[in-house]
Structures are given as C-alpha cells and as structure tokens.
PDB file of N, CA and C in Angstrom:
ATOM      1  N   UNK A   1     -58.611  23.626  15.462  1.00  0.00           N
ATOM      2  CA  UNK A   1     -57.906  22.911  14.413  1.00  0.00           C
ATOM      3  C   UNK A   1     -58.842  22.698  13.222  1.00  0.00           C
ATOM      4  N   UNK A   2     -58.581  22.624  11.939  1.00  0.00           N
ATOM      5  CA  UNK A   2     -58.838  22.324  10.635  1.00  0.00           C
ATOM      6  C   UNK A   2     -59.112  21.407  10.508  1.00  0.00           C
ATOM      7  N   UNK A   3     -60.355  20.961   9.402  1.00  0.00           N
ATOM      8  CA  UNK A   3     -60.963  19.749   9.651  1.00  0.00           C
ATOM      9  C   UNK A   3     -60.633  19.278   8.271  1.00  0.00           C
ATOM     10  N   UNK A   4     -59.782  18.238   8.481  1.00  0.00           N
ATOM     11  CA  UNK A   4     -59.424  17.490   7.247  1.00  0.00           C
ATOM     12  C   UNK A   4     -60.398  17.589   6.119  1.00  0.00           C
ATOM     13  N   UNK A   5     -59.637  17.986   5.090  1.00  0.00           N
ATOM     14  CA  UNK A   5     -60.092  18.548   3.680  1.00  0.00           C
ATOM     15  C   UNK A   5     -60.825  19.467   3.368  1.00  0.00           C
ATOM     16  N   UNK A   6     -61.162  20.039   4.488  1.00  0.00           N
ATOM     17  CA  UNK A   6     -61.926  21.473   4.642  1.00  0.00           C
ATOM     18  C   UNK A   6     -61.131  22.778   4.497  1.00  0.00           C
ATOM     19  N   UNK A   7     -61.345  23.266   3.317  1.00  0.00           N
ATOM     20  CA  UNK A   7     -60.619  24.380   2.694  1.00  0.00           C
ATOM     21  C   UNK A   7     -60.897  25.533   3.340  1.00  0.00           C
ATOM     22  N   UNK A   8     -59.922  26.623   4.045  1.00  0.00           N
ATOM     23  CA  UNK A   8     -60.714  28.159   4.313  1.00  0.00           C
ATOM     24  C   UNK A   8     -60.624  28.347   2.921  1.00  0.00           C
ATOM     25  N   UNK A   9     -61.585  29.746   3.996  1.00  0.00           N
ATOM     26  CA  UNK A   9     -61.954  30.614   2.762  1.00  0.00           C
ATOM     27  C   UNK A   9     -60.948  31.234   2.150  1.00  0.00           C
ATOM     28  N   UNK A  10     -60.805  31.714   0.880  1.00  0.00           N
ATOM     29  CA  UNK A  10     -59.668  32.517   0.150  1.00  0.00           C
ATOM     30  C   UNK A  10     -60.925  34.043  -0.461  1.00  0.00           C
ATOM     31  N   UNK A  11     -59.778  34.895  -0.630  1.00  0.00           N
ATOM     32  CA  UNK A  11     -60.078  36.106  -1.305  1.00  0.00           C
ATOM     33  C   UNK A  11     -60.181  35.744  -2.387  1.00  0.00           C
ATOM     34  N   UNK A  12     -61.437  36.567  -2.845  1.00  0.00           N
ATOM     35  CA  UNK A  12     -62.010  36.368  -4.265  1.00  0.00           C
ATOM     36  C   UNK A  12     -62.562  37.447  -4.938  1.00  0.00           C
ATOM     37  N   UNK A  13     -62.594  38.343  -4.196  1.00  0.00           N
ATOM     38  CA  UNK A  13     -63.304  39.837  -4.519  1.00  0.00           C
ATOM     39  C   UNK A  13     -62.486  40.721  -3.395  1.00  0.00           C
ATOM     40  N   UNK A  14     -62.274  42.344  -3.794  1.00  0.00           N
ATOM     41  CA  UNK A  14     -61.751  43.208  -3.247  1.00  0.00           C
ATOM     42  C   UNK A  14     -61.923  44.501  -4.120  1.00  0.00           C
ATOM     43  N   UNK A  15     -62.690  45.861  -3.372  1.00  0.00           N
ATOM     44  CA  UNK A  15     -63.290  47.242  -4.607  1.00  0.00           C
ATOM     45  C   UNK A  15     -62.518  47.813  -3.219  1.00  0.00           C
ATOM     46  N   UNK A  16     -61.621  48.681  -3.971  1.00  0.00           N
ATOM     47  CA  UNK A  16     -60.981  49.777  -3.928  1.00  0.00           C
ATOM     48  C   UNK A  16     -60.821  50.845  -4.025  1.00  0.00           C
ATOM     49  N   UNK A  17     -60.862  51.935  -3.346  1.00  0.00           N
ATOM     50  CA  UNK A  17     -61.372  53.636  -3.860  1.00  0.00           C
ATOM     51  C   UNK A  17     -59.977  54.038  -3.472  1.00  0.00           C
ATOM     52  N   UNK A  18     -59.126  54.106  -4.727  1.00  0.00           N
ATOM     53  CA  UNK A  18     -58.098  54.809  -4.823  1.00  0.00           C
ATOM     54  C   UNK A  18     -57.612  56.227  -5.698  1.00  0.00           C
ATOM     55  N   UNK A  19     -56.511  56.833  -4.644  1.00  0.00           N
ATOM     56  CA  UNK A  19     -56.327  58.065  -5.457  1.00  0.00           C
ATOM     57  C   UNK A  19     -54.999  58.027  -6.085  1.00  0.00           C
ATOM     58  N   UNK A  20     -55.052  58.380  -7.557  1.00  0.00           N
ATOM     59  CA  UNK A  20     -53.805  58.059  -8.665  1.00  0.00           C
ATOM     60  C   UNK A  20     -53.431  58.863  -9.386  1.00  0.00           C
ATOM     61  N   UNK A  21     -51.466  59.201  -9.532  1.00  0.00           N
ATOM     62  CA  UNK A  21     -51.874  60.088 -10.682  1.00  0.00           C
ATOM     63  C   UNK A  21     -52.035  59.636 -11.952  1.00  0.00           C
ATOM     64  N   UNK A  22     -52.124  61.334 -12.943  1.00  0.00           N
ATOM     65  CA  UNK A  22     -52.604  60.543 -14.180  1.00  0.00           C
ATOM     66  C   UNK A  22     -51.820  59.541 -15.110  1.00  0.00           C
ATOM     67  N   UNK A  23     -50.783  59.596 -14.683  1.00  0.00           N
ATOM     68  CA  UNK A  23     -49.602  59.077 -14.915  1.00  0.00           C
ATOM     69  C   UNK A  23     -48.907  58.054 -14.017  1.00  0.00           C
ATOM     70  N   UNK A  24     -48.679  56.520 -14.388  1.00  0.00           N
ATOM     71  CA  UNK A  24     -49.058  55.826 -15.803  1.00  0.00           C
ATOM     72  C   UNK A  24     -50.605  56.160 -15.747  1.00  0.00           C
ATOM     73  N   UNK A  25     -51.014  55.412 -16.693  1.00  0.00           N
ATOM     74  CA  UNK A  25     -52.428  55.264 -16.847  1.00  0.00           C
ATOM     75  C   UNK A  25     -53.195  54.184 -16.213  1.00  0.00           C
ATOM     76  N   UNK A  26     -54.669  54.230 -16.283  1.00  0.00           N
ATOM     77  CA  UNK A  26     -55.481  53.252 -15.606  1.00  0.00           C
ATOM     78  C   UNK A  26     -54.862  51.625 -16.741  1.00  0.00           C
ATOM     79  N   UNK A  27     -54.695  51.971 -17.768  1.00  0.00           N
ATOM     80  CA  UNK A  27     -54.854  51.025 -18.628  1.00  0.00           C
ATOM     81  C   UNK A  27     -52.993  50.330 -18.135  1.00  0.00           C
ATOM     82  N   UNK A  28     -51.914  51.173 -17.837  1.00  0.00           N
ATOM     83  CA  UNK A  28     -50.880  50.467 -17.109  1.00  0.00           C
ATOM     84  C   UNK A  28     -51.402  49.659 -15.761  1.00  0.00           C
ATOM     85  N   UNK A  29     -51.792  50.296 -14.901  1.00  0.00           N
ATOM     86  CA  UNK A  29     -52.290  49.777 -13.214  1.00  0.00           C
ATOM     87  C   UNK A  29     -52.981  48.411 -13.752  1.00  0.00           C
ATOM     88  N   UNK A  30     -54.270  48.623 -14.474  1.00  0.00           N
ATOM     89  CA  UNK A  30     -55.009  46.978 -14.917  1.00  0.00           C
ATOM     90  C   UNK A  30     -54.056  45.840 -15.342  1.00  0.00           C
ATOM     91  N   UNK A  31     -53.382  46.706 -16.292  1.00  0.00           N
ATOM     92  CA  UNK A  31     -52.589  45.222 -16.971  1.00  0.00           C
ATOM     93  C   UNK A  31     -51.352  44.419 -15.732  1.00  0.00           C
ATOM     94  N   UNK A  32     -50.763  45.771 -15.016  1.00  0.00           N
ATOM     95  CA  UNK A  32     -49.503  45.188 -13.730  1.00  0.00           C
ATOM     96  C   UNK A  32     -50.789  44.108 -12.707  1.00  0.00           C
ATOM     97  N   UNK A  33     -51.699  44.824 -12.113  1.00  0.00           N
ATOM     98  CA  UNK A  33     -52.910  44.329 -11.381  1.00  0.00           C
ATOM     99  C   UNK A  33     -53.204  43.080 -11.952  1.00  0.00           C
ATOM    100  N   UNK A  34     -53.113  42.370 -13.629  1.00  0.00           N
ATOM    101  CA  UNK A  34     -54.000  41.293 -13.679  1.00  0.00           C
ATOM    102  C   UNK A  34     -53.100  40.302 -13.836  1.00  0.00           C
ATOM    103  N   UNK A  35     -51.634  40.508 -13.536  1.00  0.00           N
ATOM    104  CA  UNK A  35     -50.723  39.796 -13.656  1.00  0.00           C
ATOM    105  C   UNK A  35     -50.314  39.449 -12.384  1.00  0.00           C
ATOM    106  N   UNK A  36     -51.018  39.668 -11.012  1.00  0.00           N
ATOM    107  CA  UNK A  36     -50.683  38.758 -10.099  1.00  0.00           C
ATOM    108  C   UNK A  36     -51.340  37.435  -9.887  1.00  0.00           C
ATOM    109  N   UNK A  37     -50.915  36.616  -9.044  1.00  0.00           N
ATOM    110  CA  UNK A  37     -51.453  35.499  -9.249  1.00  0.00           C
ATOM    111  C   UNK A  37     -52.819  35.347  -8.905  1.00  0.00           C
ATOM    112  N   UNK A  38     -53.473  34.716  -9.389  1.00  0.00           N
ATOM    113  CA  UNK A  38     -55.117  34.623  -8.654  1.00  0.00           C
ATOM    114  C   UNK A  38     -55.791  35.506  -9.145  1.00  0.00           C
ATOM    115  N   UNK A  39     -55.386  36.018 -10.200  1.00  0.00           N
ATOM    116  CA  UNK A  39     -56.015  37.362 -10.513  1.00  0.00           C
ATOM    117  C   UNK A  39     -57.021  37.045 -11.792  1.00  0.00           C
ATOM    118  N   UNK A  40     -58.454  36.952 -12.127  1.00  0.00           N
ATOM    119  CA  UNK A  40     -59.162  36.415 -13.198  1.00  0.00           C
ATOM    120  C   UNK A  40     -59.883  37.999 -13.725  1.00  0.00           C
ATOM    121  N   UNK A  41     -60.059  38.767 -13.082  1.00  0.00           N
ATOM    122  CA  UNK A  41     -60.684  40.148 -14.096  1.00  0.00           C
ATOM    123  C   UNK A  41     -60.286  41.534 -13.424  1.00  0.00           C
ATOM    124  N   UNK A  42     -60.006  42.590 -13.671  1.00  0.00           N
ATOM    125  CA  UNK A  42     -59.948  43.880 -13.173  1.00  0.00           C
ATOM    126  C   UNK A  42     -60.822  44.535 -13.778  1.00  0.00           C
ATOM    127  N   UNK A  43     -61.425  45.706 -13.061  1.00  0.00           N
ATOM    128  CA  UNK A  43     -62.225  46.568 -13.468  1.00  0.00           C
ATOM    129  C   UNK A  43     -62.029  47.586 -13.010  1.00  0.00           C
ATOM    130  N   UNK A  44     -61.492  48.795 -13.367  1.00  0.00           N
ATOM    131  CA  UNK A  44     -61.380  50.262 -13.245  1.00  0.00           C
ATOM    132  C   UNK A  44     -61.916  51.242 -13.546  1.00  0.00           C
ATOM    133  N   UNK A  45     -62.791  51.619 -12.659  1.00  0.00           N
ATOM    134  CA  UNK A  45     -63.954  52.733 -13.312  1.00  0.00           C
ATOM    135  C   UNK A  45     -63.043  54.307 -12.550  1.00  0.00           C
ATOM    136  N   UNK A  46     -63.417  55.524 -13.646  1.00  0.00           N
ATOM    137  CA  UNK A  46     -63.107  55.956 -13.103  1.00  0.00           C
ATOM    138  C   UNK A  46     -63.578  57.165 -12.361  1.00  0.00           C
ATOM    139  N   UNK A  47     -63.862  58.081 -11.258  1.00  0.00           N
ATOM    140  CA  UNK A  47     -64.831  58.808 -10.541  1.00  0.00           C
ATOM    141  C   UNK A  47     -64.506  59.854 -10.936  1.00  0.00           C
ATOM    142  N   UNK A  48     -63.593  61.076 -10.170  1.00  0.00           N
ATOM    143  CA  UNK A  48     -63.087  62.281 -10.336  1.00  0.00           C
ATOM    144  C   UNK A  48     -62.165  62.429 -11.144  1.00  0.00           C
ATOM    145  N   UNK A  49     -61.941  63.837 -11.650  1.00  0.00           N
ATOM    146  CA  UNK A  49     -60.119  63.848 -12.541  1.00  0.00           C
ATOM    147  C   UNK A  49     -59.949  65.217 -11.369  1.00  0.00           C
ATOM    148  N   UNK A  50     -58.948  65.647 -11.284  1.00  0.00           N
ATOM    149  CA  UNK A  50     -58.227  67.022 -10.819  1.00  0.00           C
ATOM    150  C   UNK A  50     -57.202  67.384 -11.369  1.00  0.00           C
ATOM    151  N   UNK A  51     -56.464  67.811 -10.860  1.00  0.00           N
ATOM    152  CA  UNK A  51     -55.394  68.853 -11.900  1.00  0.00           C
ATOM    153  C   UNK A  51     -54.383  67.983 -11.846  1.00  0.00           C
ATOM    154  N   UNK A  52     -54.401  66.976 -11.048  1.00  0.00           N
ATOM    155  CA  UNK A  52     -52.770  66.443 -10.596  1.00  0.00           C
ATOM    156  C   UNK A  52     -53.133  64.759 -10.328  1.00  0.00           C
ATOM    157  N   UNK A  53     -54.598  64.790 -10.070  1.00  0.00           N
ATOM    158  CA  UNK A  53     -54.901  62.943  -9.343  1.00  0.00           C
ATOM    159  C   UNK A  53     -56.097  62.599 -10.336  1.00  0.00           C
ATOM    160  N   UNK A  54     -56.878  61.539 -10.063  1.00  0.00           N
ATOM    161  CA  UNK A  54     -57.596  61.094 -10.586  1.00  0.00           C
ATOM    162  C   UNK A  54     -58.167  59.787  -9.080  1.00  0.00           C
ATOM    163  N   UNK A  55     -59.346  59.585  -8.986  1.00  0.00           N
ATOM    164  CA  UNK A  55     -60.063  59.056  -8.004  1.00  0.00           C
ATOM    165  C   UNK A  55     -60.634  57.880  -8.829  1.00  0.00           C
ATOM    166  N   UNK A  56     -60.132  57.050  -8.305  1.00  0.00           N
ATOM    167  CA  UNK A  56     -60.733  55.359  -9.371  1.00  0.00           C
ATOM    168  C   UNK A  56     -61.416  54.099  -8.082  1.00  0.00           C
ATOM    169  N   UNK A  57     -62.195  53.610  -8.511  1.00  0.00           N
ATOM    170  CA  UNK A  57     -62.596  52.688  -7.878  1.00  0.00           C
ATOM    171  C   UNK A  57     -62.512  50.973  -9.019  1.00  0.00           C
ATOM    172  N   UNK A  58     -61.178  50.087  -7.641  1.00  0.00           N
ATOM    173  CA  UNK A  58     -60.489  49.576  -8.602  1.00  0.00           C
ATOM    174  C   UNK A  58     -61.539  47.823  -8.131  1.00  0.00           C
ATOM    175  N   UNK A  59     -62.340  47.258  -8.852  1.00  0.00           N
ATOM    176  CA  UNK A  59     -62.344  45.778  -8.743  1.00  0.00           C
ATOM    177  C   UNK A  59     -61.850  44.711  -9.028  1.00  0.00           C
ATOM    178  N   UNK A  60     -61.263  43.924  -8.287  1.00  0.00           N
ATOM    179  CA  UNK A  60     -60.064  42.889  -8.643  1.00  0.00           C
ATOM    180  C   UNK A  60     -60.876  41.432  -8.016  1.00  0.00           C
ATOM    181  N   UNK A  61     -61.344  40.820  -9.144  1.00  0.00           N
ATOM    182  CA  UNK A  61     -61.810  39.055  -8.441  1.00  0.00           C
ATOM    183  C   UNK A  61     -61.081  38.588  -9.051  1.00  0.00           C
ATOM    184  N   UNK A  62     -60.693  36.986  -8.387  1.00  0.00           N
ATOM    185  CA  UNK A  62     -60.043  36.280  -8.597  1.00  0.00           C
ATOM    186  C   UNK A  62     -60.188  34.770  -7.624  1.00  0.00           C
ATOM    187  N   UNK A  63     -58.868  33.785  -7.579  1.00  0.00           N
ATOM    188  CA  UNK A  63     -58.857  32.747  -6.881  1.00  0.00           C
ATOM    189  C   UNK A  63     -57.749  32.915  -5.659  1.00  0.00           C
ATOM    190  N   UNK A  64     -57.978  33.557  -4.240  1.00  0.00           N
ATOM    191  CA  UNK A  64     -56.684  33.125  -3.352  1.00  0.00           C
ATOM    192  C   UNK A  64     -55.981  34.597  -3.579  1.00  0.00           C
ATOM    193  N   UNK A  65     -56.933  35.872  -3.996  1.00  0.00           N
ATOM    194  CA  UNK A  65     -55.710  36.866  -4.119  1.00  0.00           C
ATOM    195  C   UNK A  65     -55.476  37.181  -3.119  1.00  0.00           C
ATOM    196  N   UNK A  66     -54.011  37.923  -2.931  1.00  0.00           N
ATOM    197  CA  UNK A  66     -53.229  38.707  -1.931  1.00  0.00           C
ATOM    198  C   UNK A  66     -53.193  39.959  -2.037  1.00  0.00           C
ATOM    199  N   UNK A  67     -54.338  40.066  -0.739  1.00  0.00           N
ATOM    200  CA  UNK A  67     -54.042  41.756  -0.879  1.00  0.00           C
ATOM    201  C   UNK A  67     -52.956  42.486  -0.340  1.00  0.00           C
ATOM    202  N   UNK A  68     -52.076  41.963   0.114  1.00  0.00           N
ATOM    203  CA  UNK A  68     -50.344  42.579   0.245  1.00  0.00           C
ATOM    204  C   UNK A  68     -49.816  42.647  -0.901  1.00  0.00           C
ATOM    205  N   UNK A  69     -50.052  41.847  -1.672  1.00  0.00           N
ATOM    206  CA  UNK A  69     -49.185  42.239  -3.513  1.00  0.00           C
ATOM    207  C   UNK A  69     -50.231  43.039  -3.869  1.00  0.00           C
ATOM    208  N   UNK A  70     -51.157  43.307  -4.018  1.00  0.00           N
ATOM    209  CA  UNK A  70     -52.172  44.052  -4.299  1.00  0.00           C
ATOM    210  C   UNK A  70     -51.888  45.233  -4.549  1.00  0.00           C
ATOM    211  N   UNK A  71     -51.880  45.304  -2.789  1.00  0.00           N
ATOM    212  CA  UNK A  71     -51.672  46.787  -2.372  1.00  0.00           C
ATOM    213  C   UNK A  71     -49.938  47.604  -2.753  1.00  0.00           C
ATOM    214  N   UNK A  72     -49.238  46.685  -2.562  1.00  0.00           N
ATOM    215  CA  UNK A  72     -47.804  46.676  -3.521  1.00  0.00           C
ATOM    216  C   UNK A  72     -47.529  47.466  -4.356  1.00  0.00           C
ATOM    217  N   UNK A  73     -48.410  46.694  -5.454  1.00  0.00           N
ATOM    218  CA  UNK A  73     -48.538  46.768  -6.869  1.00  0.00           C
ATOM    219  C   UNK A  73     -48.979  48.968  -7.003  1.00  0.00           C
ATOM    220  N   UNK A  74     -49.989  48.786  -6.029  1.00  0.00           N
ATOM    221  CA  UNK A  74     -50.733  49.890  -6.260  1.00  0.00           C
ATOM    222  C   UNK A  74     -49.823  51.140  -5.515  1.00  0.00           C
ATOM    223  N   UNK A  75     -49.220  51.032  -4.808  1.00  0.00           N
ATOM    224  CA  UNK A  75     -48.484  51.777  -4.552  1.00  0.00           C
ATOM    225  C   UNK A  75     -46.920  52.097  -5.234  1.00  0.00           C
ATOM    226  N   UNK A  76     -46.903  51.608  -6.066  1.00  0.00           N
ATOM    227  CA  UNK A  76     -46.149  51.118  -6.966  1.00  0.00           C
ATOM    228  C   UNK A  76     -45.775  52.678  -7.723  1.00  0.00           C
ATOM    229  N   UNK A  77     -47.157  52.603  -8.183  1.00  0.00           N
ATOM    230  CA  UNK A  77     -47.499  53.325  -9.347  1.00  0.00           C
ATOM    231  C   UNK A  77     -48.000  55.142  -8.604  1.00  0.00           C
ATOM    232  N   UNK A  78     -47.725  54.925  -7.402  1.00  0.00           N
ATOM    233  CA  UNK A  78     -47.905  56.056  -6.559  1.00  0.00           C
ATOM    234  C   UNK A  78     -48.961  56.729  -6.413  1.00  0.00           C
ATOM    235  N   UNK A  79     -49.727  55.540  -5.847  1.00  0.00           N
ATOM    236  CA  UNK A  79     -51.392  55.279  -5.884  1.00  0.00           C
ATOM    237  C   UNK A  79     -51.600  55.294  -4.323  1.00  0.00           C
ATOM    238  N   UNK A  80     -52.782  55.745  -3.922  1.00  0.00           N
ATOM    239  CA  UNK A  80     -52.862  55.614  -2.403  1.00  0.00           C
ATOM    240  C   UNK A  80     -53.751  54.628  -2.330  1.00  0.00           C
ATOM    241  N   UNK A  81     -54.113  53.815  -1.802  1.00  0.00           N
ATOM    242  CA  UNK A  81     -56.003  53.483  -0.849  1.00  0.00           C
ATOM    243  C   UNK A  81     -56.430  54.055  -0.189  1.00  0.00           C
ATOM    244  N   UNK A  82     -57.344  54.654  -0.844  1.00  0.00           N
ATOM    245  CA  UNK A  82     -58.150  55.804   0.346  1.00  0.00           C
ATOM    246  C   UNK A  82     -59.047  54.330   1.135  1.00  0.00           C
ATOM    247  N   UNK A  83     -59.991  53.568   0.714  1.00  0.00           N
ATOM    248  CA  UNK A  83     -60.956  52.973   1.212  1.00  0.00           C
ATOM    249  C   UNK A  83     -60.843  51.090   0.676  1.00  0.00           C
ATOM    250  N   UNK A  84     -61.113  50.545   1.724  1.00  0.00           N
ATOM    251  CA  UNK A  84     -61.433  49.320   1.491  1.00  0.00           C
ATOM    252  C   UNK A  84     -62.791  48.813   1.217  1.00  0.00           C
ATOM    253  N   UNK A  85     -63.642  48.921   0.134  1.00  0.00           N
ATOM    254  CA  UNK A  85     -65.230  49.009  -0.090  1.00  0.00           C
ATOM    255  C   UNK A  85     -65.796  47.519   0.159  1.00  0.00           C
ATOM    256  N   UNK A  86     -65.182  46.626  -0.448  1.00  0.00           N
ATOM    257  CA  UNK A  86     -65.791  45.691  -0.545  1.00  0.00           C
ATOM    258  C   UNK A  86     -64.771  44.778  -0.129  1.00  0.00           C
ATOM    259  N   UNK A  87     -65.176  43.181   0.440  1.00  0.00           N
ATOM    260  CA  UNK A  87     -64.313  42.024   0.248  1.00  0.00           C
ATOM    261  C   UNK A  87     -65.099  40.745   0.370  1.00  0.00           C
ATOM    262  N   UNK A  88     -64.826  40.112  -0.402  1.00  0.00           N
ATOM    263  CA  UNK A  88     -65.298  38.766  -0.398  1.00  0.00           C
ATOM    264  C   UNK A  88     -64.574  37.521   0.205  1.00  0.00           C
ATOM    265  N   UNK A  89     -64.475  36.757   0.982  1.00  0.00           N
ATOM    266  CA  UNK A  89     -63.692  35.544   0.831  1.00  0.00           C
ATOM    267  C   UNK A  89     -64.874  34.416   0.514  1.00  0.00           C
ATOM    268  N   UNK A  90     -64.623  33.448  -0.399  1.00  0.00           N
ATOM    269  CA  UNK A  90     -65.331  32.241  -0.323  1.00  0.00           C
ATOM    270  C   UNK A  90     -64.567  30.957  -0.505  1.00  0.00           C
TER     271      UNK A  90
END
C-alpha cells in the first residue's frame, strides 16, 4: 500500500527510434506530439531518409506522459516504433 502523500513516479522522458513516412512531415508529428497532455518539449532528430521512409529518433519530456497516447498519436501518422531507447520516470 501507498504511503500517504507519497507520489509514484510519473513519466517524464521517453526516446524513440521510429520509422515514418515522408509524409506528413516531422514538423506535423512534433506539433500533434506536443499537444498531448504532459507534454513540455519534443525533439526530432532525424537519422536515415530512403525512397519511401525516413528513420527519426523522437524525444518527448514532460509531466505524467502517456505512452499509450503517445504511441497513438504516432501511429497515427503511419509511423512504426521500431525501439524503446530511453525512459525516465521521476
């Protein structure tokens, strides 16, 4: 049991190695991405291009994010997750 007023931890960091096409753009995915809740910065760098995808590694910190809307969002846009790189909870 939970010890009165003792907060868990929440997600606060999450790096992503996803594969996207070029279409929408990185600059659509950031702006849908920084509009979920908890969401304080995105960062989208991007790795490979190919004829048809593009390979991005996506950083999303924030307060309490959900990586089920997250991942949502990103599939959305007909994006895969190849890799879960990083995660933070604090």
């Amino acid at each position: 049991m939970e010890e009165m007023g003792k907060q868990r931890p929440q997600l606060s960091k999450v790096v992503l190695d996803v594969l996207k096409p070029h279409r929408p753009s990185v600059v659509e995915l950031g702006k849908a991405l920084s509009q979920l809740p908890g969401v304080l910065s995105i960062n989208i760098t991007l790795g490979e291009v190919d004829v048809d995808t593009e390979s991005v590694k996506i950083t999303i910190e924030g307060n309490g994010l959900n990586y089920e809307e997250i991942e949502k969002t990103i599939k959305r846009f007909g994006a895969a997750i190849h890799s879960i790189d990083e995660v933070i909870y604090s």
